[in-house]
C-alpha atoms as a PDB file:
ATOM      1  CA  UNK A   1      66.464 121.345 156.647  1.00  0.00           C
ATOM      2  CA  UNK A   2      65.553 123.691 154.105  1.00  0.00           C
ATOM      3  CA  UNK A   3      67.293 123.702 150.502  1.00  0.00           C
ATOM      4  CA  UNK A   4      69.784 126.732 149.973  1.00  0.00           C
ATOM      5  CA  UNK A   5      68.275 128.486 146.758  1.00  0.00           C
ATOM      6  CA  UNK A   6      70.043 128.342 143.641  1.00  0.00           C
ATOM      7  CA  UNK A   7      69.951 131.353 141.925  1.00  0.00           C
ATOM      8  CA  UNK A   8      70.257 135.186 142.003  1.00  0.00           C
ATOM      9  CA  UNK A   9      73.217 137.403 143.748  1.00  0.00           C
ATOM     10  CA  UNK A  10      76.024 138.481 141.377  1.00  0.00           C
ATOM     11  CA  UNK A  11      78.106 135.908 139.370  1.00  0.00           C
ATOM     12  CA  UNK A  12      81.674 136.879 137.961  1.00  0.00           C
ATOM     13  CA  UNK A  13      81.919 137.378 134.267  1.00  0.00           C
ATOM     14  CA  UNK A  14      78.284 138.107 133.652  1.00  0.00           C
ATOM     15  CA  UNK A  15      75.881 140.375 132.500  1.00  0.00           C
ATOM     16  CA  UNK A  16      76.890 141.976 128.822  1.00  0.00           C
ATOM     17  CA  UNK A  17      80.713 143.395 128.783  1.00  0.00           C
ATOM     18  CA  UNK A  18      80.512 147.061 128.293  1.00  0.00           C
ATOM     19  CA  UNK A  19      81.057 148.652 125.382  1.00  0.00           C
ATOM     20  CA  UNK A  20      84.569 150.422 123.699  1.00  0.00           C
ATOM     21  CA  UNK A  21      85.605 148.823 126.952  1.00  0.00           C
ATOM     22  CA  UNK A  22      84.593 152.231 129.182  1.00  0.00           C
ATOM     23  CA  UNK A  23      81.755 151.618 132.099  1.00  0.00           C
ATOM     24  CA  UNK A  24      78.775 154.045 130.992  1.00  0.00           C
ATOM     25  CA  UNK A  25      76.060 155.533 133.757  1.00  0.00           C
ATOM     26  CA  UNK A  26      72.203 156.030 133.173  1.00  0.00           C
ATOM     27  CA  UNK A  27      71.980 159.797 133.231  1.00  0.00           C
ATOM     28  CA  UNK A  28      67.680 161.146 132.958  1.00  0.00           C
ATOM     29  CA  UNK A  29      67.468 164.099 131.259  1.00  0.00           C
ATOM     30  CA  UNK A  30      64.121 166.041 130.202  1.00  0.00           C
ATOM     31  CA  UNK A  31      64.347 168.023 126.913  1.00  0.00           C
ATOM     32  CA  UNK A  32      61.475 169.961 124.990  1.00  0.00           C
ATOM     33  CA  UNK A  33      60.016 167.494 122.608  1.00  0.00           C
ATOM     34  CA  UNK A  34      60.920 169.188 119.026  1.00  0.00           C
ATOM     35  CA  UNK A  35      64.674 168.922 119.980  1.00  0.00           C
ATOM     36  CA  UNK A  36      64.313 165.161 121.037  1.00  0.00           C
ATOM     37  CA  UNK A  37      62.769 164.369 117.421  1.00  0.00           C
ATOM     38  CA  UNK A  38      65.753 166.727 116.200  1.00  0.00           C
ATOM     39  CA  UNK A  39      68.200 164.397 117.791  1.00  0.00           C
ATOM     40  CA  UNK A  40      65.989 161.326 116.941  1.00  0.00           C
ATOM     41  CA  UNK A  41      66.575 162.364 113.644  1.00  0.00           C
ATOM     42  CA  UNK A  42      69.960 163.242 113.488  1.00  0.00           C
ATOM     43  CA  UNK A  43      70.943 159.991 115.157  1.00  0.00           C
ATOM     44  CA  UNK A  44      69.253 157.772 112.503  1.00  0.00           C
ATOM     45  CA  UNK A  45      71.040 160.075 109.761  1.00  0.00           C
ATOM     46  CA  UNK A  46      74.103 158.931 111.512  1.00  0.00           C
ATOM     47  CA  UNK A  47      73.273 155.074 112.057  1.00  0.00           C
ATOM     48  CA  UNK A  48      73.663 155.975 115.905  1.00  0.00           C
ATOM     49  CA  UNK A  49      71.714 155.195 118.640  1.00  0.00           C
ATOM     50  CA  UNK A  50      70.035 158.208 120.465  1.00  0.00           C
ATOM     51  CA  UNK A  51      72.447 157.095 123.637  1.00  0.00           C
ATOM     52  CA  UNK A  52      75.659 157.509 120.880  1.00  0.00           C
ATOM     53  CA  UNK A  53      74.193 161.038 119.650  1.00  0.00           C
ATOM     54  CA  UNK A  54      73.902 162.265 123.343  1.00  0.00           C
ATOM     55  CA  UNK A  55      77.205 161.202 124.080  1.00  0.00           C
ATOM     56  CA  UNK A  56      78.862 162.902 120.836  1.00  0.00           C
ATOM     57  CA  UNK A  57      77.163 165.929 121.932  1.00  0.00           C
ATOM     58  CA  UNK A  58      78.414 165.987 124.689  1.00  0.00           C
ATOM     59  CA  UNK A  59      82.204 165.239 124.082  1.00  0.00           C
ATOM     60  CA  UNK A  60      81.842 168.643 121.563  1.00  0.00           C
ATOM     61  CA  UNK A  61      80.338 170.598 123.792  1.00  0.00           C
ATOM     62  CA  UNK A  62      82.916 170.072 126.704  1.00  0.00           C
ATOM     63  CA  UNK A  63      85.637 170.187 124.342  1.00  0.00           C
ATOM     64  CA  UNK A  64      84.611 173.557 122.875  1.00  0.00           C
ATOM     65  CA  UNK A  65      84.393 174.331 126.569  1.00  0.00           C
ATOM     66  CA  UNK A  66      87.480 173.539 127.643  1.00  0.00           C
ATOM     67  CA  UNK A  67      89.041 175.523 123.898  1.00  0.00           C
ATOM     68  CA  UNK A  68      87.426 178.878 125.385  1.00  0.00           C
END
């Protein structure tokens, strides 16, 4: 009889917990290369991550959206 494996599939309660307690999604985007050191840049003035300055940007963006 062979022996069941072990390991893999998905397990309750693991993985890392997200964070602010939101689910985020992987979204690919392809920007000219100047602004991606421009938001490099900006990020690391802030003591964000480049994922955290994409995110603010966005959040002002729709929300000047939404003003007009």
């Amino acid at each position: 009889m062979a022996k069941k494996a072990q390991h893999g599939g998905r397990r309750p309660g693991a993985g890392r917990p997200p964070k602010e307690g939101i689910r985020t999604v992987v979204i690919a985007a392809s920007v000219p290369q100047d602004l991606a050191g421009d938001l490099d840049d900006f990020a690391q003035a802030k003591g964000w991550s480049r994922s955290k300055a994409v995110t603010e940007a966005l959040r002002g963006l729709l929300k000047r959206r939404s003003r007009a």
